[in-house]
Protein backbone atom coordinates (compact mmCIF):
# COMPACT_ATOMS: atom_id res chain seq x y z
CA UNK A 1 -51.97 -17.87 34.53
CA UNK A 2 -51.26 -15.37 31.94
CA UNK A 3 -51.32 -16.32 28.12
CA UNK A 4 -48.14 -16.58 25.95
CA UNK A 5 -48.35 -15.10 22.81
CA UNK A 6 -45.83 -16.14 19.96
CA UNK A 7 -44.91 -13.84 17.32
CA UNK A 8 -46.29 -15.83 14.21
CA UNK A 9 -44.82 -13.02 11.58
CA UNK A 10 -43.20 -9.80 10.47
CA UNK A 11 -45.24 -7.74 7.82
CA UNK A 12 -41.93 -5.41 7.46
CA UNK A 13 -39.38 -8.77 6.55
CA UNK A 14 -41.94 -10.36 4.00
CA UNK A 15 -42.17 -6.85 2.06
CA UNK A 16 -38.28 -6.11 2.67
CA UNK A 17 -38.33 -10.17 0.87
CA UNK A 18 -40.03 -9.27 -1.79
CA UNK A 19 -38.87 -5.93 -2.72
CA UNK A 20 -34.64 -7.38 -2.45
CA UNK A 21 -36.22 -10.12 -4.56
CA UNK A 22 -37.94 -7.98 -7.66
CA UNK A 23 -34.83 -5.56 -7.33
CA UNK A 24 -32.33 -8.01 -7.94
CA UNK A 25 -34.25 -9.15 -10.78
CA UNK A 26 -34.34 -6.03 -12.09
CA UNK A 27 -30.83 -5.43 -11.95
CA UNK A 28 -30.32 -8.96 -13.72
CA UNK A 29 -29.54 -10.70 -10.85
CA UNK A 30 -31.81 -14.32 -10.35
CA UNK A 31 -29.33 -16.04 -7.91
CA UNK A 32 -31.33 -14.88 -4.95
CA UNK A 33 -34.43 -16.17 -6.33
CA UNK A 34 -33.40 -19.82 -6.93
CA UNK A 35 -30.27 -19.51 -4.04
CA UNK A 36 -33.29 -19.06 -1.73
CA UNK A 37 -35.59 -21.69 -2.25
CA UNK A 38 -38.30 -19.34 -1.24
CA UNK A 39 -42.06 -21.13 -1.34
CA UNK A 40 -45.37 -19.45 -1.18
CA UNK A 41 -46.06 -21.25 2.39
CA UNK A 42 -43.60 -19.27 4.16
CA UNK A 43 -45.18 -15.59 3.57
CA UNK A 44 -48.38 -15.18 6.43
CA UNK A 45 -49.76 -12.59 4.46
CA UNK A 46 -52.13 -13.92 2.01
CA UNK A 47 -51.71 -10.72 -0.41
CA UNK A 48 -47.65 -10.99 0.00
CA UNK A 49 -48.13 -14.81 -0.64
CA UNK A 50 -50.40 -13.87 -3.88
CA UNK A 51 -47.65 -11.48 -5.05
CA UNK A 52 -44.62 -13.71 -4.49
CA UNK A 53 -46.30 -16.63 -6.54
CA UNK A 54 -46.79 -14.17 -9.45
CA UNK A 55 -43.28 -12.62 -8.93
CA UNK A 56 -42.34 -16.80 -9.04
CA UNK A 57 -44.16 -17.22 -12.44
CA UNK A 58 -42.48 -14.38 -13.96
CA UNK A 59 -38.97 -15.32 -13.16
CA UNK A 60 -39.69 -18.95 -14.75
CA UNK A 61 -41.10 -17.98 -17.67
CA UNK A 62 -37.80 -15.44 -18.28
CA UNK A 63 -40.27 -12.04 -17.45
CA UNK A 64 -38.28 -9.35 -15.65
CA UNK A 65 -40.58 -8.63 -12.19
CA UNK A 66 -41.83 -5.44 -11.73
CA UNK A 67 -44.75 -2.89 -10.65
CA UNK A 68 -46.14 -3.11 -13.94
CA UNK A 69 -45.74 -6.93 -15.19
CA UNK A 70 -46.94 -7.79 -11.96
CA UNK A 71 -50.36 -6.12 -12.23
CA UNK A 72 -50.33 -7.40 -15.75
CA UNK A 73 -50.18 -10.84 -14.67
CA UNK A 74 -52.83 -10.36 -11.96
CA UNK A 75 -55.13 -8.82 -14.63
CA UNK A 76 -54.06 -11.43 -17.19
CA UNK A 77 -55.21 -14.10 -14.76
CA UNK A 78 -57.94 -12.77 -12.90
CA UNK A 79 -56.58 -12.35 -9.34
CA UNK A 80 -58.37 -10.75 -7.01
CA UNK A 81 -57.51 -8.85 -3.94
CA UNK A 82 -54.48 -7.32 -5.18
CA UNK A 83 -54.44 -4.07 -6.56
CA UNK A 84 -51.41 -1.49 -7.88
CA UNK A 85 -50.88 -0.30 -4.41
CA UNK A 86 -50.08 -3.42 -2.83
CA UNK A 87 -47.80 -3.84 -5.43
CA UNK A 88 -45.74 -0.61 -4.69
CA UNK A 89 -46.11 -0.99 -1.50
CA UNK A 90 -44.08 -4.79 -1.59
CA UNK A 91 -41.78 -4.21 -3.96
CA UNK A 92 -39.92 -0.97 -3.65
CA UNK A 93 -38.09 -1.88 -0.41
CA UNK A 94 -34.34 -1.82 -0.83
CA UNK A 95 -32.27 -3.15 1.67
CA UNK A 96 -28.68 -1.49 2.21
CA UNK A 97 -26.68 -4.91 1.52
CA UNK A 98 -28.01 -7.79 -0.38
CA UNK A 99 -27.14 -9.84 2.97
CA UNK A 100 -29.94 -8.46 4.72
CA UNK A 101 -32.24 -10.47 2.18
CA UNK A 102 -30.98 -13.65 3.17
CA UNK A 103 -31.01 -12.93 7.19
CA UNK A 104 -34.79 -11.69 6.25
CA UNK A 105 -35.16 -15.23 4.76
CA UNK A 106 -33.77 -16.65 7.67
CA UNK A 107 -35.95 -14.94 9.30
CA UNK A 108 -39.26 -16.09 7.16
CA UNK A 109 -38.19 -19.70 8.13
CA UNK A 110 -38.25 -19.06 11.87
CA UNK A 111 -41.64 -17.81 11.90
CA UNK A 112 -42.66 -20.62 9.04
CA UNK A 113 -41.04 -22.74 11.61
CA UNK A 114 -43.11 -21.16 14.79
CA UNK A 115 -46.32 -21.64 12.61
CA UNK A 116 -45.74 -25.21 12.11
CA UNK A 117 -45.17 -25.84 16.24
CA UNK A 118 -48.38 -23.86 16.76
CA UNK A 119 -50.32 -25.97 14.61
CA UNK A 120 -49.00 -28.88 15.83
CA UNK A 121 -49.62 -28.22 19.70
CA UNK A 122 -53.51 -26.92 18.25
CA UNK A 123 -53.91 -30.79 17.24
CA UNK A 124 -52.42 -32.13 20.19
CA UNK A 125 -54.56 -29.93 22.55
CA UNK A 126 -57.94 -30.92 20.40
CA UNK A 127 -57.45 -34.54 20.50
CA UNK A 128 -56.50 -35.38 16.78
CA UNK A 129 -57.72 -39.14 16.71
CA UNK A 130 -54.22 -39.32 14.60
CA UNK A 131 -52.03 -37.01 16.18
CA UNK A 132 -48.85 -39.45 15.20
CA UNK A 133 -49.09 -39.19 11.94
CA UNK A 134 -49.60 -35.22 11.87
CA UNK A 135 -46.36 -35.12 14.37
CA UNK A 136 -44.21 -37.33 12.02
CA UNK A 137 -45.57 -34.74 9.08
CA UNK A 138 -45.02 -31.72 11.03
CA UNK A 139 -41.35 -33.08 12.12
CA UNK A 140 -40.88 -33.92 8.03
CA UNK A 141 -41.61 -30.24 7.30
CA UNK A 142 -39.89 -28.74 9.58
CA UNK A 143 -36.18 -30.97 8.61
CA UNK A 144 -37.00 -29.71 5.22
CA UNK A 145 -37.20 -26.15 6.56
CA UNK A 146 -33.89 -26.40 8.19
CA UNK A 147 -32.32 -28.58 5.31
CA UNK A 148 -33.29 -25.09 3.34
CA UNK A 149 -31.70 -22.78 5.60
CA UNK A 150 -28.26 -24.71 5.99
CA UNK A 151 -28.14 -24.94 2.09
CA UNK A 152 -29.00 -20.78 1.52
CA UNK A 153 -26.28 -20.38 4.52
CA UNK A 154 -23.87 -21.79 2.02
CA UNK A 155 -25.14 -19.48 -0.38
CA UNK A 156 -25.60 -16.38 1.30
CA UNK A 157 -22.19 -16.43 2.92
CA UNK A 158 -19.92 -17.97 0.02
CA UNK A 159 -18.75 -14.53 -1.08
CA UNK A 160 -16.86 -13.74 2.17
CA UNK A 161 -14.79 -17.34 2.83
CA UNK A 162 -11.95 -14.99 0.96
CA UNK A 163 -10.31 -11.79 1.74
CA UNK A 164 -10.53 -9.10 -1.03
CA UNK A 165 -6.98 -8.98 -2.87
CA UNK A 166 -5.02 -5.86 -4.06
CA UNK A 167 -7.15 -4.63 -7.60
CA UNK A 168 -10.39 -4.98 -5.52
CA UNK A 169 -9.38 -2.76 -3.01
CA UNK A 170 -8.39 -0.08 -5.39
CA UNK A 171 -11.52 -0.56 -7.34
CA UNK A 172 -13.43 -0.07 -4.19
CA UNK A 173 -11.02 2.98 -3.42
CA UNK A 174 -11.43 4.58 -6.74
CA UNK A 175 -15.18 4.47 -6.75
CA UNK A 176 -15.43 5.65 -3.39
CA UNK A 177 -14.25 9.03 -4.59
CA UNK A 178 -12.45 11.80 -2.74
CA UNK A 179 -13.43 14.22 0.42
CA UNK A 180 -14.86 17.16 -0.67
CA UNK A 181 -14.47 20.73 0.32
CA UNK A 182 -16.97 22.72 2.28
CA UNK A 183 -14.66 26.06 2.32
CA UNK A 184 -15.33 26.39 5.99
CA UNK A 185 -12.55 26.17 7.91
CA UNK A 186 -12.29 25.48 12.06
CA UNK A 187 -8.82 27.03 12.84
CA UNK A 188 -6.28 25.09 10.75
CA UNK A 189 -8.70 22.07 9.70
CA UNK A 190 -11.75 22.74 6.69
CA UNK A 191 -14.48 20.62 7.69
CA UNK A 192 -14.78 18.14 4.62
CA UNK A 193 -17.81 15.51 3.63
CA UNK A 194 -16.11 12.36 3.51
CA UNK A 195 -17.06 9.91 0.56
CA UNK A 196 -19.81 6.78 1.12
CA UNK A 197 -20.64 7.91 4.73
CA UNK A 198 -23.07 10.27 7.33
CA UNK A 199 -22.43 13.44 8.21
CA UNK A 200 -24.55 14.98 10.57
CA UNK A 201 -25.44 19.19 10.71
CA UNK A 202 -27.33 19.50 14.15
CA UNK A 203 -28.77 22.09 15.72
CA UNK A 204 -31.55 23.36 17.54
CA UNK A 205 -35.15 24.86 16.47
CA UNK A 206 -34.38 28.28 14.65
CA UNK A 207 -30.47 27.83 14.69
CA UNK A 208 -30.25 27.43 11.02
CA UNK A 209 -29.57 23.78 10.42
CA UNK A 210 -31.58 23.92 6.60
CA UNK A 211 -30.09 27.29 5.91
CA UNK A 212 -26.17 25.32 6.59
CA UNK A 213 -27.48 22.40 4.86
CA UNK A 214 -28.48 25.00 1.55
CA UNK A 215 -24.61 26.75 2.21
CA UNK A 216 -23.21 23.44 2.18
CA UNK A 217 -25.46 22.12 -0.73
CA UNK A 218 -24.49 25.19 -3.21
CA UNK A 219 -20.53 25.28 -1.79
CA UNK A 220 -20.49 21.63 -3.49
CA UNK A 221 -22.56 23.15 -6.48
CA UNK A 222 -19.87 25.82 -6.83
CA UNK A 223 -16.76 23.53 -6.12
CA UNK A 224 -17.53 20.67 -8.43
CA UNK A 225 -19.44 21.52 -11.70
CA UNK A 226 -19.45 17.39 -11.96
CA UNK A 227 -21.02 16.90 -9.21
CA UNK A 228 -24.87 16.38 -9.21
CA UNK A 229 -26.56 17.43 -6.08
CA UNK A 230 -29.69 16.33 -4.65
CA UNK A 231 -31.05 18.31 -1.99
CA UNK A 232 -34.61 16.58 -0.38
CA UNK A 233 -36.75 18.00 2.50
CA UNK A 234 -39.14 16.28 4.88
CA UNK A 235 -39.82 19.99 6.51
CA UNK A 236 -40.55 22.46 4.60
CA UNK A 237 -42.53 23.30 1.41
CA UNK A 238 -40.99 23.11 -2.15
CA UNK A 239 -41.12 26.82 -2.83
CA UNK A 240 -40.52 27.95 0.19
CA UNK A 241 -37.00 25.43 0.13
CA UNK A 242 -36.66 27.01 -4.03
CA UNK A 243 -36.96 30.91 -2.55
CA UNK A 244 -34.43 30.20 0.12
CA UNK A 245 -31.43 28.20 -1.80
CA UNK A 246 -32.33 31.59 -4.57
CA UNK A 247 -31.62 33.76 -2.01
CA UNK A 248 -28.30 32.10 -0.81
CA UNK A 249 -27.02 31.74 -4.33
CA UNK A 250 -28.04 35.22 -5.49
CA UNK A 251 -25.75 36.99 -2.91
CA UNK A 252 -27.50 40.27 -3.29
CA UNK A 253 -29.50 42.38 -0.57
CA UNK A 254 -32.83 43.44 -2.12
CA UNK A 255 -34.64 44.77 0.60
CA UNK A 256 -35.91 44.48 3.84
CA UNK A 257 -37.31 40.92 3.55
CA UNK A 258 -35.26 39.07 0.38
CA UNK A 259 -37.73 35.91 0.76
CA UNK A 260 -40.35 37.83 0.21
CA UNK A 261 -39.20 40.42 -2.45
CA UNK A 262 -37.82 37.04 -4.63
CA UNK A 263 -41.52 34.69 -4.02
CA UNK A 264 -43.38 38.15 -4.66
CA UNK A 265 -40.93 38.80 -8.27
CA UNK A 266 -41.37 35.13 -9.16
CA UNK A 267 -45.50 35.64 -9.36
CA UNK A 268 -45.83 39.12 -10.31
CA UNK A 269 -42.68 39.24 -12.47
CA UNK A 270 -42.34 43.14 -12.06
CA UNK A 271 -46.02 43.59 -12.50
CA UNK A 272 -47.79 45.38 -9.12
CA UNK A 273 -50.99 44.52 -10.88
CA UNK A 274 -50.50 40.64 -10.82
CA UNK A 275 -49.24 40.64 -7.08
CA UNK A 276 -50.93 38.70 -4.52
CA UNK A 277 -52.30 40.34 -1.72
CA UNK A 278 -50.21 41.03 0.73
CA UNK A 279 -49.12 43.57 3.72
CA UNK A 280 -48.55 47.30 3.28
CA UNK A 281 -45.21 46.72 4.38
CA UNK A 282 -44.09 43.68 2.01
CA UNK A 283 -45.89 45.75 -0.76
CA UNK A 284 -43.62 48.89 -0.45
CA UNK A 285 -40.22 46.05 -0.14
CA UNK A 286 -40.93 44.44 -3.28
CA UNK A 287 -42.02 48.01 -5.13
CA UNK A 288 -38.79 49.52 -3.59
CA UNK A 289 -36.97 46.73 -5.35
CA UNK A 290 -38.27 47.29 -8.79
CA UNK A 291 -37.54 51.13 -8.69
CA UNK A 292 -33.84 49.83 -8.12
CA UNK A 293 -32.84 49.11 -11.62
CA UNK A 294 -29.53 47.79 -11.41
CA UNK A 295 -30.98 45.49 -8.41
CA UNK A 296 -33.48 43.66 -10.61
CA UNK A 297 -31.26 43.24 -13.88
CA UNK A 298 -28.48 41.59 -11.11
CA UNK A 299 -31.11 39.48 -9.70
CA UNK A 300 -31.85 38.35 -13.02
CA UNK A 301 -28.48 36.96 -14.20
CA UNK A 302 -28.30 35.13 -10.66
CA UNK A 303 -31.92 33.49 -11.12
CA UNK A 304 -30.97 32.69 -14.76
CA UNK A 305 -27.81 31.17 -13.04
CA UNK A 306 -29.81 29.19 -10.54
CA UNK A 307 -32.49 27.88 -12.99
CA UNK A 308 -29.60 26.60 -15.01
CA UNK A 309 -28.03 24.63 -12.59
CA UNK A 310 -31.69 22.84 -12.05
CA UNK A 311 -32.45 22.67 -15.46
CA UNK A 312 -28.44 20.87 -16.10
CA UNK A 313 -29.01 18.44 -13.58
CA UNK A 314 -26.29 19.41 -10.99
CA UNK A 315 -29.07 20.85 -8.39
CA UNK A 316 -31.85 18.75 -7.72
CA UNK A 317 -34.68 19.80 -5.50
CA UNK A 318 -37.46 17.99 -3.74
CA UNK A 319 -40.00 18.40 -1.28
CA UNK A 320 -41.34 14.12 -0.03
CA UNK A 321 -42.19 12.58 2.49
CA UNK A 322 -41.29 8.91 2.03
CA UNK A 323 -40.84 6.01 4.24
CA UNK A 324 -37.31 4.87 4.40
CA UNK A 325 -37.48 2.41 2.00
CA UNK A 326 -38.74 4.24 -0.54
CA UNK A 327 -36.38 7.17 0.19
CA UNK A 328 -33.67 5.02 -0.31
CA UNK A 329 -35.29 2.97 -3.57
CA UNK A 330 -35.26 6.70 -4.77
CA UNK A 331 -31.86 7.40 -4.22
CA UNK A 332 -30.61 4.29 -5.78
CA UNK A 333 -32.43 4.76 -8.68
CA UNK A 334 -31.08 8.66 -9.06
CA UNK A 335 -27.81 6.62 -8.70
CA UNK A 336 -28.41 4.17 -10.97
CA UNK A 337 -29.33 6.58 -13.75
CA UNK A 338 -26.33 9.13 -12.53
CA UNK A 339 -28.20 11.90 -11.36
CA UNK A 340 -26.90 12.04 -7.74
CA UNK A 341 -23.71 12.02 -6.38
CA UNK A 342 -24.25 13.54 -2.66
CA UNK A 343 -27.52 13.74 -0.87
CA UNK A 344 -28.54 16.55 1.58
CA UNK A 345 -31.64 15.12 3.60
CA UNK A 346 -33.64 17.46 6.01
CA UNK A 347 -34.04 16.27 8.30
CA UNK A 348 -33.46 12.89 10.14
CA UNK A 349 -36.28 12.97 13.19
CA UNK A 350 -39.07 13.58 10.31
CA UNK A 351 -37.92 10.23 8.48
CA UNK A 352 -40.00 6.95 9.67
CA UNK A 353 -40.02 3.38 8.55
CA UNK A 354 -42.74 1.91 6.50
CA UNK A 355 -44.23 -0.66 9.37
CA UNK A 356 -43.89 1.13 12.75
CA UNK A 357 -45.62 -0.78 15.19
CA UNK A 358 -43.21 -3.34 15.49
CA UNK A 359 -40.59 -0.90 17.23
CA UNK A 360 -40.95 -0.33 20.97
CA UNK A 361 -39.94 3.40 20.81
CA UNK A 362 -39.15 5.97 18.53
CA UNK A 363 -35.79 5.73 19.37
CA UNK A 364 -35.63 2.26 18.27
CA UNK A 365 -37.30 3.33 15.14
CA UNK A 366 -34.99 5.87 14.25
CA UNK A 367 -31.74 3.50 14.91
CA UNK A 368 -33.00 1.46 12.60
CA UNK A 369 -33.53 4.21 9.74
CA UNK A 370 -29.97 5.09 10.88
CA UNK A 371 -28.46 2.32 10.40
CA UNK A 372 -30.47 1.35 6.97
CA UNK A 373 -29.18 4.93 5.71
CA UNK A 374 -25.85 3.99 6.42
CA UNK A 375 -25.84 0.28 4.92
CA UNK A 376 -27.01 2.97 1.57
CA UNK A 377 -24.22 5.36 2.31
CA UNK A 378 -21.37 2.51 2.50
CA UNK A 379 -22.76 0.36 0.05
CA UNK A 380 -20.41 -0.78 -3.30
CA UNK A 381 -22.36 -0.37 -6.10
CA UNK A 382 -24.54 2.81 -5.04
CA UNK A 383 -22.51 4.28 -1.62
CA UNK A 384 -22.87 7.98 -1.48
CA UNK A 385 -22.09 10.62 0.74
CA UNK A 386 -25.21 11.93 3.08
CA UNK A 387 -25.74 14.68 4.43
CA UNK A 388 -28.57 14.79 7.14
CA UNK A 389 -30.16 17.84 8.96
CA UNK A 390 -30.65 17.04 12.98
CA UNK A 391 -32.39 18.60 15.71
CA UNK A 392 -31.05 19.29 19.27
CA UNK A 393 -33.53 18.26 21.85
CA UNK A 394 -35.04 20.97 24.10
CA UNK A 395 -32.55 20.35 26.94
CA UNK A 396 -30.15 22.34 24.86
CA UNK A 397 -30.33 26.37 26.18
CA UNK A 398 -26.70 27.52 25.30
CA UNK A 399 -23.47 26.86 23.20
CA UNK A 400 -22.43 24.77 25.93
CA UNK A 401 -25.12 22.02 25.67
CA UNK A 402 -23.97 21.09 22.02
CA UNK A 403 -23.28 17.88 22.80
CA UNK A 404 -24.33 14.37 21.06
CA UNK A 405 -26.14 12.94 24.23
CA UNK A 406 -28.47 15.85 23.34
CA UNK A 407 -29.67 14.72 19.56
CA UNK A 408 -33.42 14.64 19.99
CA UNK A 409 -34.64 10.74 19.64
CA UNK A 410 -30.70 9.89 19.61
CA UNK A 411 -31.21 6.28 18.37
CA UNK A 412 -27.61 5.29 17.31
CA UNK A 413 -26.63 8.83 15.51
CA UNK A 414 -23.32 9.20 17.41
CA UNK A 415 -22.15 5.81 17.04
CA UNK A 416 -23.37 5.61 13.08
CA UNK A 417 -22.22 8.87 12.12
CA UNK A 418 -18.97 9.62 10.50
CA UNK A 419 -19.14 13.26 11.08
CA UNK A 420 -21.21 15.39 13.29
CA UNK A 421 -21.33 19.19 13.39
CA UNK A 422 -23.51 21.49 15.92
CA UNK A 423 -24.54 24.71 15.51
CA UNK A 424 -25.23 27.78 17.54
CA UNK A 425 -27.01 31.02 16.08
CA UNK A 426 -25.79 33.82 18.05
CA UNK A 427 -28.80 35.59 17.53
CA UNK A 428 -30.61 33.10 19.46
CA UNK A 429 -28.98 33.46 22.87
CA UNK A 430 -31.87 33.81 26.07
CA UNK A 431 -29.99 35.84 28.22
CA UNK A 432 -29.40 38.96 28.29
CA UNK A 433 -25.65 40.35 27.23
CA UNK A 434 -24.08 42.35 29.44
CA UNK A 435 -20.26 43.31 28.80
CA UNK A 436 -19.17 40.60 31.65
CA UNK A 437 -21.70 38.00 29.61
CA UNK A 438 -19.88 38.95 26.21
CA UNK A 439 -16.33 38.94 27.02
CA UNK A 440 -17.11 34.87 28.41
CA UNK A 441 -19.13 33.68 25.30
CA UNK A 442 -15.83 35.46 23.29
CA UNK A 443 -13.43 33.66 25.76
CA UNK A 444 -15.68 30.12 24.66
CA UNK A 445 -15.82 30.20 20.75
CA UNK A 446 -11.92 31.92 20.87
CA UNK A 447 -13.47 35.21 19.48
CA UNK A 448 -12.01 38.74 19.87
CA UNK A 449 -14.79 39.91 19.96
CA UNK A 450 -19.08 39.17 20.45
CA UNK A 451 -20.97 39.36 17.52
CA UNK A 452 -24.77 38.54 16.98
CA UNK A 453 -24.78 38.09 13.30
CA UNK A 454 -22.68 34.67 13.85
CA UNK A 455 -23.17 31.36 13.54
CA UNK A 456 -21.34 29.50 16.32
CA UNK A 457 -20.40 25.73 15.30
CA UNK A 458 -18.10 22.51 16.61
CA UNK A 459 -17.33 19.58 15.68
CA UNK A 460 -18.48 16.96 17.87
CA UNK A 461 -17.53 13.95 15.95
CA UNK A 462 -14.69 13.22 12.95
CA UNK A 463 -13.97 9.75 12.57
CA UNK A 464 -10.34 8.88 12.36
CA UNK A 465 -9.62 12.73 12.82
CA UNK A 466 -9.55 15.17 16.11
CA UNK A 467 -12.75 16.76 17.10
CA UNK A 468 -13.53 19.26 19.12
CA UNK A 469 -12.52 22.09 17.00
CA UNK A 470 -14.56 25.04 16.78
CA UNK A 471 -15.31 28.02 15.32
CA UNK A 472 -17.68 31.45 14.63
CA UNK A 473 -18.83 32.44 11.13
CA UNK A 474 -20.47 35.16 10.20
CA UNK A 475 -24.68 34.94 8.86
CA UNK A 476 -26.21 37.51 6.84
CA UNK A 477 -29.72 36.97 8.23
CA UNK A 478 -31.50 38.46 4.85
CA UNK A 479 -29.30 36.34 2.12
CA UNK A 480 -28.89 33.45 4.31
CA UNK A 481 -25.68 32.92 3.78
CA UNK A 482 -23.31 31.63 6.52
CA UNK A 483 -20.00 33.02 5.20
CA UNK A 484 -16.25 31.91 5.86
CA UNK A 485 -12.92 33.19 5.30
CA UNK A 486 -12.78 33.60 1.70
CA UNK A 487 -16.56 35.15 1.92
CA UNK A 488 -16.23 37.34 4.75
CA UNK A 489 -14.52 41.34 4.65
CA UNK A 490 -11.13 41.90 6.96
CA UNK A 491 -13.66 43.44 9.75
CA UNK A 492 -16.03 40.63 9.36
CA UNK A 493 -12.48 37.91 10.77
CA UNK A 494 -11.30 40.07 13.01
CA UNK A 495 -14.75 40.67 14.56
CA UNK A 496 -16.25 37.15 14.44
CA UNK A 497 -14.01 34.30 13.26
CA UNK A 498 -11.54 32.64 15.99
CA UNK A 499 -7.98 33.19 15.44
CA UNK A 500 -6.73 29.65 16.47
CA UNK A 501 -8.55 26.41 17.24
CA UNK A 502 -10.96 26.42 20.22
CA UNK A 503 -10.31 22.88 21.46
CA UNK A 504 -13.71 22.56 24.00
């Protein structure tokens, strides 16, 4: 006969508890505390039990919970076992909606509630010489319990018994801000970022998803000088992410190798002597660049340029690597203290949530993340566009595979995402081109004619709009820029960009 075993408790639901809990105090908010009726008893964790009773204290005796009056209070009164990590750790999770603390509640009492029935069949199987009185107690408890629930029901769900009325809705309207413009345009429709929602840029391994995701970050930079941008990566390096958006926003060809001419002029500063070592070949690029004059004094102003916009606030750059929850505590607060108003993220399949062993795939895990993201994206107070980088699994070979079944680790992208767009670097195509292969891939993206130096890209999902629509842009492979109309020469349309839309 094989053994049952009973889920007792969720690590991830008492820390997502806690965290909504000291965040709503923080924000001034103590009607979830006391709406709750949270005890000590129903936390399994001793340590999340510990931190809750301290969190408890501080509410009644009027202190505002937090990282650091918390480890106060368990150095004031000589706790052991809990240390500043622990603290973090429980309380910088942020739910999307303040609902999901109350279902996580709910959910505390069910496993409270599964405790008590274990306990209770543990006497009744070891022969309690009083096992009636420990029922009746155990039956006591557990009304209580439910008593609880029914009365934070009321609570939780009090808000919604009434519909919204006219001056909400334009409240909500107003702060959910406008579409903004990309500049890139699919035949007679621009592809815009819609406000409080996901937008996904997918494409596969080497088919420039970050370098899009930079285009699209500094279009917005360009477009709206109110607009502060926050631009984080879970891929690549800080200074290697700071060379590249340089290069994209300087516009100017250098050399053979612009990365390396601009990470080489940012150490050395026009000094051979202070270079790193390097190759023969890099070495004669970046001295080749000084000897042009009028090249270094032009890629002056535009570093000047770029610096400023950091130093301003309307570019924000940042290399982490944090669990969901803290990636979107982090956004919040950049929200909170108005330093963000759309985030590009790169990219989604590198993201993972802060307990993972209690998904049963990866997939699972990353629906999840999606749908936490989202719950940020749409929520009222701190809703915010958000832009995510995506990778194409390896079943995609051709322009012709780009489509959403294909999103490595797929979770629920295409159903959570407003907007999807897939990409397709030219330069990147296997087979070999013949005239006969040219003249079909021109027939497929609506070209007149093939060009390499393109970036091929559709749009495989719009909400409440047409998809479908594609188009070919040209990419200057050494400034990474991915130009459109207004970027691109006469030659550069008639050779690359479609004429009409490509509905495929």
């Amino acid at each position: 006969m094989n053994e049952t075993k009973f889920v007792l408790h969720d690590e991830g639901v008492e820390i997502s508890v806690l965290g909504s809990l000291v965040w709503s105090c923080k924000e001034g908010n103590f009607d979830a505390f006391f709406e709750s009726r949270l005890t000590k008893d129903l936390f399994y964790s001793p340590q999340n039990a510990t931190i809750f009773e301290v969190v408890s204290d501080l509410i009644m005796s009027r202190v505002i919970p937090d990282a650091i009056t918390i480890m106060d209070k368990v150095r004031t009164d000589g706790i052991k076992g809990i240390d500043p990590s622990d603290v973090i750790v429980r309380t910088e999770w942020v739910p999307g909606q303040e609902v999901n603390f109350y279902e996580h509640v709910r959910i505390l009492r069910d496993f409270a509630l599964r405790r008590k029935a274990q306990s209770m069949a543990q006497l009744l199987a070891n022969g309690s010489s009083d096992p009636t009185v420990r029922i009746e107690e155990v039956v006591a408890e557990i009304d209580k319990l439910k008593a609880d629930a029914a009365a934070m029901a009321f609570s939780t769900f009090s808000p919604f018994y009434k519909g919204a009325g006219k001056d909400r809705i334009k409240e909500l309207l107003l702060k959910r801000g406008q579409n903004l413009s990309t500049g890139y345009r699919f035949g007679s429709e621009e592809l815009m970022i819609p406000p409080k929602a996901l937008t996904f840029i997918v494409a596969a391994t080497g088919h420039c998803k970050t370098t899009y995701l930079i285009n699209l970050a500094l279009r917005v930079c360009k477009a709206y000088p109110e607009k502060k941008v926050l631009l984080i990566s879970y891929e690549e390096a800080l200074e290697s992410i700071y060379v590249n958006m340089l290069n994209t926003y300087a516009k100017l060809n250098l050399g053979e190798n612009n990365r390396n001419i601009i990470a080489n002029h940012t150490i050395a500063g026009g000094n051979l002597d202070k270079l790193l070592k390097v190759s023969r070949t890099e070495y004669e690029d970046y001295k080749h660049f000084l000897l042009n004059k009028q090249a270094v004094v032009e890629f002056a102003e535009k570093e000047t340029e770029f610096y400023k916009l950091i130093e301003d606030g309307r570019l924000n750059i940042q290399y982490v690597d944090f669990a969901v929850d803290t990636l979107s505590s982090y956004i919040i607060e950049m929200r909170r203290k108005g330093l963000c108003d759309i985030a590009f993220i790169d990219y989604v399949q590198l993201l993972n949530a802060r307990v993972r062993s209690k998904y049963r795939s990866r997939e699972d895990e990353l629906k999840e993340i999606c749908i936490s993201l989202k719950n940020l994206a749409v929520d009222e107070e701190y809703g915010l566009p958000i832009v995510f980088g995506a990778q194409f699994n390896r079943q995609v070979k051709s322009a012709r595979d780009l489509l959403p079944t294909n999103i490595g680790e797929a979770g629920d992208i295409e159903r959570i995402a407003n907007t999807i767009v897939a990409l397709w670097n030219c330069q990147k195509t296997e087979e070999p081109i013949n005239e006969k292969a040219a003249e079909e891939i021109c027939k497929y993206q609506g070209t007149k004619t093939y060009n390499e130096s393109a970036i091929y890209a559709k749009i495989l999902k719009r909400r409440g709009f047409a998809s479908g629509f594609a188009a070919t842009f040209p990419f200057e492979g050494n400034t990474g820029r991915i130009l459109d109309r207004g970027d691109a020469t006469t030659d550069e349309i008639n050779n690359c960009l479609p004429q009409h839309n490509s509905l495929l």
